[in-house]
Protein backbone atom coordinates (compact mmCIF):
# COMPACT_ATOMS: atom_id res chain seq x y z
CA UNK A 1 128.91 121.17 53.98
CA UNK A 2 128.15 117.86 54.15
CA UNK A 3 125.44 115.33 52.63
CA UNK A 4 123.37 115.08 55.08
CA UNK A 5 123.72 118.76 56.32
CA UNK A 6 123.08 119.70 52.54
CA UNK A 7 119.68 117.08 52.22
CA UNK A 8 118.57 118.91 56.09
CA UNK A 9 118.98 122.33 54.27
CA UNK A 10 116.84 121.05 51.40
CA UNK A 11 114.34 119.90 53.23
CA UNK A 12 113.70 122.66 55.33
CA UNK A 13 113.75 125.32 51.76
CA UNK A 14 110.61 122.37 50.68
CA UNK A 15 108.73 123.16 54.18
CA UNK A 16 109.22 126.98 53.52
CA UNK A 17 108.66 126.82 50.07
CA UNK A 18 105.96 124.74 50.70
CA UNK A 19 104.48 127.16 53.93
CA UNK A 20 104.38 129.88 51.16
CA UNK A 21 102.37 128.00 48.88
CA UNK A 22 99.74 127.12 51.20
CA UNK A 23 99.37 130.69 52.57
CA UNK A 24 99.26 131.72 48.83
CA UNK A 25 96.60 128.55 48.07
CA UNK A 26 94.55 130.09 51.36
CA UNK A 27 94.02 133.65 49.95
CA UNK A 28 93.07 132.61 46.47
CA UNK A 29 90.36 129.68 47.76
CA UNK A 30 88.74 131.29 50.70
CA UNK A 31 86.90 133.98 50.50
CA UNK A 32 88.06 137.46 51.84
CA UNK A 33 85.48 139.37 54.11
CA UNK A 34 84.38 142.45 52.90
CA UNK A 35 81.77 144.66 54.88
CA UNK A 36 80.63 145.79 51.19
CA UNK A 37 80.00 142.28 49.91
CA UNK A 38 78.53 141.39 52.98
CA UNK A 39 76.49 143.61 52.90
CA UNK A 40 75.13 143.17 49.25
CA UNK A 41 74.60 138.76 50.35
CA UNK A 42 71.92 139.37 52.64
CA UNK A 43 68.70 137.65 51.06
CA UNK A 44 70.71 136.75 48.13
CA UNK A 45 72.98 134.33 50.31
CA UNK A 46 70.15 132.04 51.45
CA UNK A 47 69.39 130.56 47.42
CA UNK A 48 71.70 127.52 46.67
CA UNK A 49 71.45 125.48 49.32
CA UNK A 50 68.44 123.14 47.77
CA UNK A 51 66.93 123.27 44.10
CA UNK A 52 63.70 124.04 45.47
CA UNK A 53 64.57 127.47 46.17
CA UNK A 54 66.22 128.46 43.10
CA UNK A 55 63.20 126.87 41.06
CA UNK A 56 60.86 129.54 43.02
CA UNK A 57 63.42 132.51 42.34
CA UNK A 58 62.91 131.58 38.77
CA UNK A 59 59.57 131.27 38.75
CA UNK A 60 59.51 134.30 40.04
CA UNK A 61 62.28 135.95 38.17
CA UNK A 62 63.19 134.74 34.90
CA UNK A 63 62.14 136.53 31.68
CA UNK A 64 61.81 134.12 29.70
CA UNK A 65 59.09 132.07 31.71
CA UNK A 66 57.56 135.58 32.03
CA UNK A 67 57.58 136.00 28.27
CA UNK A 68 56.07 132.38 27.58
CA UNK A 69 53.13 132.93 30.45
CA UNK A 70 52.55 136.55 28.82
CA UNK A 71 52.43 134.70 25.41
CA UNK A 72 49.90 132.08 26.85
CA UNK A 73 47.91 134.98 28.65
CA UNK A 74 47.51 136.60 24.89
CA UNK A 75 45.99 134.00 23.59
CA UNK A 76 43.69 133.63 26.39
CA UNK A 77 42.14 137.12 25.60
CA UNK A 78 41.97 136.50 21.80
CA UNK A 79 39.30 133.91 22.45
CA UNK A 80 36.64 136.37 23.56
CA UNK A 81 37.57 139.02 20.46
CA UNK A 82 37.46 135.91 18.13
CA UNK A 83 33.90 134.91 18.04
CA UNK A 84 32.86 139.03 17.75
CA UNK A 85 30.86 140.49 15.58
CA UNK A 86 32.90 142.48 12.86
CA UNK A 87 32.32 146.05 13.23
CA UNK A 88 30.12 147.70 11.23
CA UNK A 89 30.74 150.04 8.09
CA UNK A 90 29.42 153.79 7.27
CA UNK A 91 28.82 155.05 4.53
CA UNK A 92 28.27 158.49 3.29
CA UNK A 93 27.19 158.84 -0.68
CA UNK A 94 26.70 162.33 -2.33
CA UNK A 95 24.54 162.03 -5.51
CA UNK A 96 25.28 164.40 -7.73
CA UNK A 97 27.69 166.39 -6.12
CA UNK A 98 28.48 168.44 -9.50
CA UNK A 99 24.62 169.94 -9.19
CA UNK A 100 24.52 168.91 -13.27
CA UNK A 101 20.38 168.33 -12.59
CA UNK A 102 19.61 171.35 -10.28
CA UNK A 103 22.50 174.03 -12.52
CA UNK A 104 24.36 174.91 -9.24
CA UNK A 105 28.12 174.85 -8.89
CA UNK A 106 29.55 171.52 -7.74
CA UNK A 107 30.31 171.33 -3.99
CA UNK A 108 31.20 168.37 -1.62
CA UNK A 109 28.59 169.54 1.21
CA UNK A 110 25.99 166.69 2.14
CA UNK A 111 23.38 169.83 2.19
CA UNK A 112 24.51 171.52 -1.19
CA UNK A 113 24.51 168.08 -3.51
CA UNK A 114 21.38 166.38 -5.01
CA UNK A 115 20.94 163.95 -2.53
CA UNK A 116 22.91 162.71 -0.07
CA UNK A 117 22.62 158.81 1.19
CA UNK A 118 23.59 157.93 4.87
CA UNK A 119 24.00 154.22 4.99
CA UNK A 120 24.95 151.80 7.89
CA UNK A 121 26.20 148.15 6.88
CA UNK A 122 26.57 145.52 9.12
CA UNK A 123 28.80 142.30 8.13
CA UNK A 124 27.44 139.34 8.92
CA UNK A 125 29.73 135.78 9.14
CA UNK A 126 28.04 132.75 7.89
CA UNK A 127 26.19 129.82 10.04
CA UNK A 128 28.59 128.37 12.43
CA UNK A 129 31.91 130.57 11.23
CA UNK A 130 31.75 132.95 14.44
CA UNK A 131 32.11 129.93 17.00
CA UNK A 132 34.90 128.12 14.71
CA UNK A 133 36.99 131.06 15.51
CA UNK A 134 35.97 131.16 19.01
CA UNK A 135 36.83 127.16 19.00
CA UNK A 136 39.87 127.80 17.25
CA UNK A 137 41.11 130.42 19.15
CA UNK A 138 40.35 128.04 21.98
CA UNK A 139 42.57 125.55 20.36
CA UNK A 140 45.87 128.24 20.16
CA UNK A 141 45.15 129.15 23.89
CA UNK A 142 45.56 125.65 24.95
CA UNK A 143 48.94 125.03 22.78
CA UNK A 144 50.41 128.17 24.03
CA UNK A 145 49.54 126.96 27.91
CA UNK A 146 51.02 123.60 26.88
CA UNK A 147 54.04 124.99 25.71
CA UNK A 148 54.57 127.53 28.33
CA UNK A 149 54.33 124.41 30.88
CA UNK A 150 57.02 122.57 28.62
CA UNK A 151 59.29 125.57 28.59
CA UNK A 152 58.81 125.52 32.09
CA UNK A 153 59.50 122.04 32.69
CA UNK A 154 62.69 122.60 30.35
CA UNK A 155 64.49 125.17 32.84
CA UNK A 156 63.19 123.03 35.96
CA UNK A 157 65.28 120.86 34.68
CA UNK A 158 68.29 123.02 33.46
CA UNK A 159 68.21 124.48 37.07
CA UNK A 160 68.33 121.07 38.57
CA UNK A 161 71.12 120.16 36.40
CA UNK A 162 73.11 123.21 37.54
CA UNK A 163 72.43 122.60 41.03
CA UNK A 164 73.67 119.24 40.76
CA UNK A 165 76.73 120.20 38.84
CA UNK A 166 77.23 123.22 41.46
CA UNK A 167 76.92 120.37 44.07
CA UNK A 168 78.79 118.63 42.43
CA UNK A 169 82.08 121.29 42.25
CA UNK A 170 81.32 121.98 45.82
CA UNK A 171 82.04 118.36 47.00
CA UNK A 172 84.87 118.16 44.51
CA UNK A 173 86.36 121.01 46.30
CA UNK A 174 86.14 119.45 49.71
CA UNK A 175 87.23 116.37 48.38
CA UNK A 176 90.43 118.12 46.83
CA UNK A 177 90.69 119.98 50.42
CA UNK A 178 90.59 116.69 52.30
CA UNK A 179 93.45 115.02 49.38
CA UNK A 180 95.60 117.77 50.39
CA UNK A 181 94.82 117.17 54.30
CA UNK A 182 96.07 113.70 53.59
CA UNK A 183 99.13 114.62 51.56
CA UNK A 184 100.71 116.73 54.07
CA UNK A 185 100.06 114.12 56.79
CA UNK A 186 102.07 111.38 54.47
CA UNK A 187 104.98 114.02 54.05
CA UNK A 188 105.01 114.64 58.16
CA UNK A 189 105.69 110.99 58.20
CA UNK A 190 108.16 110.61 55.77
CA UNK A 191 110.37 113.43 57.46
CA UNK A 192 109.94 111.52 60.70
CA UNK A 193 111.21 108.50 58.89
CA UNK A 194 113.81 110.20 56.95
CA UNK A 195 115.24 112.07 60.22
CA UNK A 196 115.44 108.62 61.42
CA UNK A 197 117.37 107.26 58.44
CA UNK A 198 114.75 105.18 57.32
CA UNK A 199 113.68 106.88 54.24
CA UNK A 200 115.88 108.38 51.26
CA UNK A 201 115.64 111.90 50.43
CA UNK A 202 113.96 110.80 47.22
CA UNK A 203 110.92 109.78 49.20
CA UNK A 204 110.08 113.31 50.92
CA UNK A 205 110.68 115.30 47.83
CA UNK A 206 108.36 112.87 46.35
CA UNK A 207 105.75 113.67 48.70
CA UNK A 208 106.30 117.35 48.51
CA UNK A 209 106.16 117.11 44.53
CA UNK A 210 102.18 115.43 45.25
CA UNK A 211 101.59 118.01 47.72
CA UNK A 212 102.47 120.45 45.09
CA UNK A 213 99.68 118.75 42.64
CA UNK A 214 97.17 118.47 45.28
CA UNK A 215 97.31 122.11 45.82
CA UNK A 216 97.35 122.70 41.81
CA UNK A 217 93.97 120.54 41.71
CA UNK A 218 92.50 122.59 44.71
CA UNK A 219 92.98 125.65 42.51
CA UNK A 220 91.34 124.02 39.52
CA UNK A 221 87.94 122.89 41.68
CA UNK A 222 88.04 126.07 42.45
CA UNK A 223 87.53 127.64 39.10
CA UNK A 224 84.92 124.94 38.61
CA UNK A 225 83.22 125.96 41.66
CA UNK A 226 83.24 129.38 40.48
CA UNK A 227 82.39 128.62 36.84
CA UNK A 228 79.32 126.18 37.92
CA UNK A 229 77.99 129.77 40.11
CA UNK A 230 78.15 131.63 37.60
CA UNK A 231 76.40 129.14 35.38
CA UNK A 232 73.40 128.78 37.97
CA UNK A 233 73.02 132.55 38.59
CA UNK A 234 72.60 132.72 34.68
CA UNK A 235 69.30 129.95 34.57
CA UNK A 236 68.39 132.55 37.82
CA UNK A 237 68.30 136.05 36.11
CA UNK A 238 71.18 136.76 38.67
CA UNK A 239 74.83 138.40 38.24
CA UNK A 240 77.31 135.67 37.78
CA UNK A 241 79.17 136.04 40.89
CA UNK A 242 75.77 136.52 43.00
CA UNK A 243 76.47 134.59 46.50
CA UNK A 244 74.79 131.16 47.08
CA UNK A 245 74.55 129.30 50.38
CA UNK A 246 76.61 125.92 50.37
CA UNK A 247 74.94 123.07 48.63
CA UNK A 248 72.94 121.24 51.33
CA UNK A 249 72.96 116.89 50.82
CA UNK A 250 70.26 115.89 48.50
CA UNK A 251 68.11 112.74 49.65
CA UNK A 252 68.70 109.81 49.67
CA UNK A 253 67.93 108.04 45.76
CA UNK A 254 64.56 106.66 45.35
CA UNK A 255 64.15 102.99 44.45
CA UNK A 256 62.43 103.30 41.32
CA UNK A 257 59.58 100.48 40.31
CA UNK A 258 57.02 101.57 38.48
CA UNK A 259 58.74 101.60 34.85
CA UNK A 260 55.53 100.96 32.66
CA UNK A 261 53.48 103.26 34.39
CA UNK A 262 56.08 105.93 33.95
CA UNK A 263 56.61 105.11 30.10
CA UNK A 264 53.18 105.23 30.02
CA UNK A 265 52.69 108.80 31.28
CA UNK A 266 55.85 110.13 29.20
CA UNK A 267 53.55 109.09 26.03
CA UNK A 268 51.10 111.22 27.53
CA UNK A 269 51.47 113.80 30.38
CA UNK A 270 55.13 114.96 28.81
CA UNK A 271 55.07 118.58 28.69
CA UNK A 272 56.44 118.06 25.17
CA UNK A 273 53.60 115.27 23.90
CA UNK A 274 51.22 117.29 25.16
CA UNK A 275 52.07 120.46 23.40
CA UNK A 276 52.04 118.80 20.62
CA UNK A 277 48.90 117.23 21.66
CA UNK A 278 47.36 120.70 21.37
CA UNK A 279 48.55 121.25 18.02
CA UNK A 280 46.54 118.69 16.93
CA UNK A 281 43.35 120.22 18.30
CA UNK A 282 44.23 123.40 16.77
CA UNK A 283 44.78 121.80 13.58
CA UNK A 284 41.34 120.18 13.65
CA UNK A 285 39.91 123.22 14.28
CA UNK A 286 41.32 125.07 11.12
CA UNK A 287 40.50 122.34 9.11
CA UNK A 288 36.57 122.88 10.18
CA UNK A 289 37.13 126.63 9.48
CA UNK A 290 38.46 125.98 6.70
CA UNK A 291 35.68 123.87 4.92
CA UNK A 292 33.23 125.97 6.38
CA UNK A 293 34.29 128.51 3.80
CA UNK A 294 32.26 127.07 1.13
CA UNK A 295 29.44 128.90 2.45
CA UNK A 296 28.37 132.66 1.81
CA UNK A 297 28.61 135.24 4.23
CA UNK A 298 26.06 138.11 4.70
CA UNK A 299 25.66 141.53 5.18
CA UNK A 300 22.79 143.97 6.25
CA UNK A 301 22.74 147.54 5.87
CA UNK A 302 19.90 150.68 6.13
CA UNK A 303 20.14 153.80 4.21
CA UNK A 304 18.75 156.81 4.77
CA UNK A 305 18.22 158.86 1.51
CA UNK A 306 18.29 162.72 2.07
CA UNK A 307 17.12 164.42 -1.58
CA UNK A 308 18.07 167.88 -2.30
CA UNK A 309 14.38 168.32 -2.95
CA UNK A 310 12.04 166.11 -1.31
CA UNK A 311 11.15 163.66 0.98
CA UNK A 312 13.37 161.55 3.12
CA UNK A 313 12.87 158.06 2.68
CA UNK A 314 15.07 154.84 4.11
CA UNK A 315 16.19 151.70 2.18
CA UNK A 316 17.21 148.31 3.58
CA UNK A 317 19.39 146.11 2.03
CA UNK A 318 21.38 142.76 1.95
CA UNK A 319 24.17 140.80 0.54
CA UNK A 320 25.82 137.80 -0.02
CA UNK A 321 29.36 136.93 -0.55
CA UNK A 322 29.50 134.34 -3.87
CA UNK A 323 32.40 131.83 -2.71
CA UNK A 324 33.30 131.36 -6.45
CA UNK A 325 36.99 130.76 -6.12
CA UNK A 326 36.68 127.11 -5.92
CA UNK A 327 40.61 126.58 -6.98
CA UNK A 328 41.97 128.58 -4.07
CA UNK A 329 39.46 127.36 -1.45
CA UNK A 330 40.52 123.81 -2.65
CA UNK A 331 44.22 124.47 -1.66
CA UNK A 332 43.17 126.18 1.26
CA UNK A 333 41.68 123.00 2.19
CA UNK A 334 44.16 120.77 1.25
CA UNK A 335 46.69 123.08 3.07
CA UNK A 336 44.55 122.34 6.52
CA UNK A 337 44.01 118.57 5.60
CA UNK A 338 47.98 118.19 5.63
CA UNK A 339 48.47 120.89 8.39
CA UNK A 340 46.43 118.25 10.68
CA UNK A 341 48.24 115.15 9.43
CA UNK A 342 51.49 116.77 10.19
CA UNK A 343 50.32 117.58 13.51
CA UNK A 344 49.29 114.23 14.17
CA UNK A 345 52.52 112.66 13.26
CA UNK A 346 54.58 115.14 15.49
CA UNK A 347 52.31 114.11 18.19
CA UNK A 348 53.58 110.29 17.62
CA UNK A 349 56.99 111.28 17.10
CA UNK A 350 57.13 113.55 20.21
CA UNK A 351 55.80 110.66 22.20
CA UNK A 352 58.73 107.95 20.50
CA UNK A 353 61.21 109.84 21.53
CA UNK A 354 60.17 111.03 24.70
CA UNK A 355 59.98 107.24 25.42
CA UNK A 356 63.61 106.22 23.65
CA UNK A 357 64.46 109.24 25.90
CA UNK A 358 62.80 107.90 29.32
CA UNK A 359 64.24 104.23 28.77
CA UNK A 360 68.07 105.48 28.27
CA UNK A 361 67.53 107.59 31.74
CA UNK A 362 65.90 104.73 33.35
CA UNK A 363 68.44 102.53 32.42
CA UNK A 364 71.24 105.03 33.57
CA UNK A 365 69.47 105.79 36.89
CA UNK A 366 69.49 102.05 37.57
CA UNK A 367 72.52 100.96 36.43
CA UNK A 368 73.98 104.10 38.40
CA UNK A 369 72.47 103.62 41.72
CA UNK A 370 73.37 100.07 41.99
CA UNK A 371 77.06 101.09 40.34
CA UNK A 372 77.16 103.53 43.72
CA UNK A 373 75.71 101.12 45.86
CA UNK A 374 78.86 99.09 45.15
CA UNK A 375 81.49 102.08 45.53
CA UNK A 376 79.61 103.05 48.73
CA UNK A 377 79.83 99.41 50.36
CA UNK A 378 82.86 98.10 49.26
CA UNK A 379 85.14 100.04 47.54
CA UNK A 380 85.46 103.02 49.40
CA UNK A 381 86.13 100.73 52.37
CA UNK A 382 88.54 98.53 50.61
CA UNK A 383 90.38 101.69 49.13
CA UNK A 384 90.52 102.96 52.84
CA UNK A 385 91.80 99.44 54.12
CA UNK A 386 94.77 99.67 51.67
CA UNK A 387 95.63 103.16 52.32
CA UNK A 388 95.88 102.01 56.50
CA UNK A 389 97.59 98.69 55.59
CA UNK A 390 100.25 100.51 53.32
CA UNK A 391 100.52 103.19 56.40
CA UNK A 392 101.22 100.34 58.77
CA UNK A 393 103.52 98.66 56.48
CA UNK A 394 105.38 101.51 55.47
CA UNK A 395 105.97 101.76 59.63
CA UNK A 396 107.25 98.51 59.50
CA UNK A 397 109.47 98.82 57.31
CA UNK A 398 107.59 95.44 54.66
CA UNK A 399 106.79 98.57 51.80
CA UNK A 400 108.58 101.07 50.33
CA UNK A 401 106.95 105.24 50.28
CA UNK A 402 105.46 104.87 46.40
CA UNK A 403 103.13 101.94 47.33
CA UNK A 404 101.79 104.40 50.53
CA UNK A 405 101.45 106.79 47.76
CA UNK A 406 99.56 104.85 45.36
CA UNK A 407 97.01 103.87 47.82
CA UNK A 408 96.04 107.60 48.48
CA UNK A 409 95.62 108.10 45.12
CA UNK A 410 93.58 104.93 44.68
CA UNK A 411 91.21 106.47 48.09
CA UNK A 412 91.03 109.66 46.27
CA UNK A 413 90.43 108.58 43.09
CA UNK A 414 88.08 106.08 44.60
CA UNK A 415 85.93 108.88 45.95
CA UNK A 416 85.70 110.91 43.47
CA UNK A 417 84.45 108.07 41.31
CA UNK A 418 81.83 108.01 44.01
CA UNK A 419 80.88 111.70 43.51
CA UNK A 420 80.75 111.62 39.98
CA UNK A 421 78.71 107.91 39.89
CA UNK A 422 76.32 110.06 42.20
CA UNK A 423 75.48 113.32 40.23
CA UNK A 424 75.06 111.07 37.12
CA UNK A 425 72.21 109.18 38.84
CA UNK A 426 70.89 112.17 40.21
CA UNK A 427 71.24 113.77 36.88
CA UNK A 428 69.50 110.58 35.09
CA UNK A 429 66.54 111.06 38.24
CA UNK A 430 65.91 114.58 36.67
CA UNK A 431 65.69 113.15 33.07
CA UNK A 432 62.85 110.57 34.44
CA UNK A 433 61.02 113.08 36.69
CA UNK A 434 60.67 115.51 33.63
CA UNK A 435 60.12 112.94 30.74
CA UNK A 436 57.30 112.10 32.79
CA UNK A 437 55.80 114.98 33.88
CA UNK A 438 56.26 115.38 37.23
CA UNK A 439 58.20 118.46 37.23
CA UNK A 440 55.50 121.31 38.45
């Protein structure tokens, strides 16, 4: 056989080989329909397609938000039970029970013994201690809210995160899809210009060989895809390979202004700061319970004396507590003076670092949208002016087929950069909204 019979015999094995490969890419990226599965979508189908929704399934649906807002409900009730009475003691006393005065056998009936004493004894809390609990119990109600709403603003923004990296894979997947569109149009044309002697056999095997990786990289995004589901059905309380819609286009990015005003609330409306916030009432209000233990509490009780042999009478009587223990009640003290001086600086601290945190998303946000602005507006176009030039060139013959390859990779690199510059400012958008706290 001859050379160029040989190189037309190698080139058509490549377009089988190459047929094949693209049936076999096909089956393993799209999805295969299945009455079953189709079935099972229904409602499920329609999450995914903006954060919004997923954040309600959540809200909805997740366990642990449940657990944090059953937490917070907890200590809601406590506060009535906290400023309550104690409940009061009885007391049954059998003088005598041996009969040693009266000669009878002992016995443990209230009837049989020499007298028998039937007292009631109320406990009484001293001035002020009864609505120190109630204030304190106020004070852990408040701190459990405050850190239910911070572990809700946490997975707000772990949900937003996933959508955007779900986004994210989705687009990378078209974008690998649309690589692998332009591949196989830049091996049609070399086989036109190698039929017509133009180009070496070196040149379409080349561009077979990239059509090849393409359709290795399509595979990849689509693990991603698939890895970046199952991640978001996980923040959802979902199976892993639950369906979600297609990721719609988020809006467009907000020109953000207002930088001390937002610092200003992430010292003070963060979820985080003002959790901690709350501790600080709640360790003010131990502290107060905690002195007001220097003074006595009381008790009250009545007796009712039941003789053997006689007359009934009643007795009334109180008591005091003697708070002689100064030592302990001295550490006790101590332990809630420190208690409230730690709290106070982990309020500070929280508030630092949610501002160090706030000022390193700012300064990503901006620097990211105006880094996009720039591969939006000029180099996506220039990478797409390069690409036609080298086309055109190639066509006349002034470049050879690598330089028409390196400009699709630069246009495909180029927009991916794009992507990826995109979902980092989006991602950095998140940071600000929660640090803030706007996140609902």
């Amino acid at each position: 056989m001859s050379l160029p019979g040989l190189s037309r015999s190698i080139v058509r094995a490549g377009l089988r080989v190459g047929a094949v490969a693209c049936v076999a890419v096909a089956a393993s990226v799209l999805p295969v329909p299945s009455s079953a599965a189709d079935a099972g979508a229904g409602a499920e189908a329609v999450l995914g397609a903006e954060p919004r929704g997923l954040i309600d399934h959540a809200r909805e649906h997740s366990p642990a938000y449940a657990a944090d807002r059953a937490e917070a409900e907890a200590a809601q009730a406590r506060i009535e039970s906290a400023g309550a009475l104690p409940d009061p003691r009885f007391e049954l006393e059998l003088m005598d029970f041996t009969n040693t005065m009266n000669g009878r056998s002992a016995s443990l009936l209230p009837e049989r013994v020499g007298e028998t004493r039937y007292r009631v004894v109320q406990p009484l809390p001293g001035w002020g201690k009864r609505e120190l609990d109630r204030q304190a119990a106020e004070a852990r109600a408040r701190q459990a809210g405050a850190l239910r709403d911070a572990g809700w603003s946490e997975r707000v923004a772990a949900i937003e995160a996933a959508w955007l990296r779900y986004y994210a894979a989705d687009r990378e997947l078209a974008l690998a899809r649309d690589a692998l569109a332009l591949m196989q149009e830049l091996e049609t044309l070399a086989l036109a210009r190698y039929r017509l002697g133009l180009l070496p056999q070196q040149a379409v095997l080349r561009a077979q060989r990239e059509i090849t990786e393409q359709r290795l990289q399509l595979l990849a995004r689509e693990r991603a895809r698939s890895g970046a589901v199952a991640a978001l059905n996980g923040l959802l309380s979902r199976r892993p390979d639950a369906p979600l819609a297609v990721p719609a286009e988020p809006g467009p990015l907000p020109d953000l202004r207002d930088a001390a005003e937002r610092f200003e609330r992430a010292r003070s409306r963060n979820p985080e700061v003002m959790a901690a916030a709350e501790g600080v009432g709640l360790a003010h209000a131990e502290r107060d319970r905690t002195r007001r233990e220097r003074l006595p509490d009381f008790g009250i009780g009545l007796t009712h004396n039941r003789p053997d042999d006689g007359r009934s009478s009643w007795d009334l009587m109180f008591e005091v507590t003697i708070p002689l223990q100064q030592g302990s009640r001295r550490a006790r003290e101590y332990e809630a003076e420190r208690m409230l001086a730690a709290a106070q600086a982990r309020r500070e601290a929280t508030a630092d670092e949610a501002a160090g945190r706030l000022g390193a998303a700012w300064a990503a946000y901006t620097g990211g949208r105006d880094g996009l602005r720039l591969l939006r507006d000029s180099l996506v176009p220039q990478a797409a002016a390069t690409r036609d030039a080298a086309r055109s060139a190639l066509a006349g013959g002034q470049v050879d087929f690598d330089s028409v390859l390196e400009a699709e990779r630069q246009l495909i690199a180029v927009r991916e950069q794009v992507l990826q510059a995109e979902i980092e400012a989006r991602l950095a958008l998140s940071e600000i909204e929660k640090l803030s706290g706007e996140i609902k």
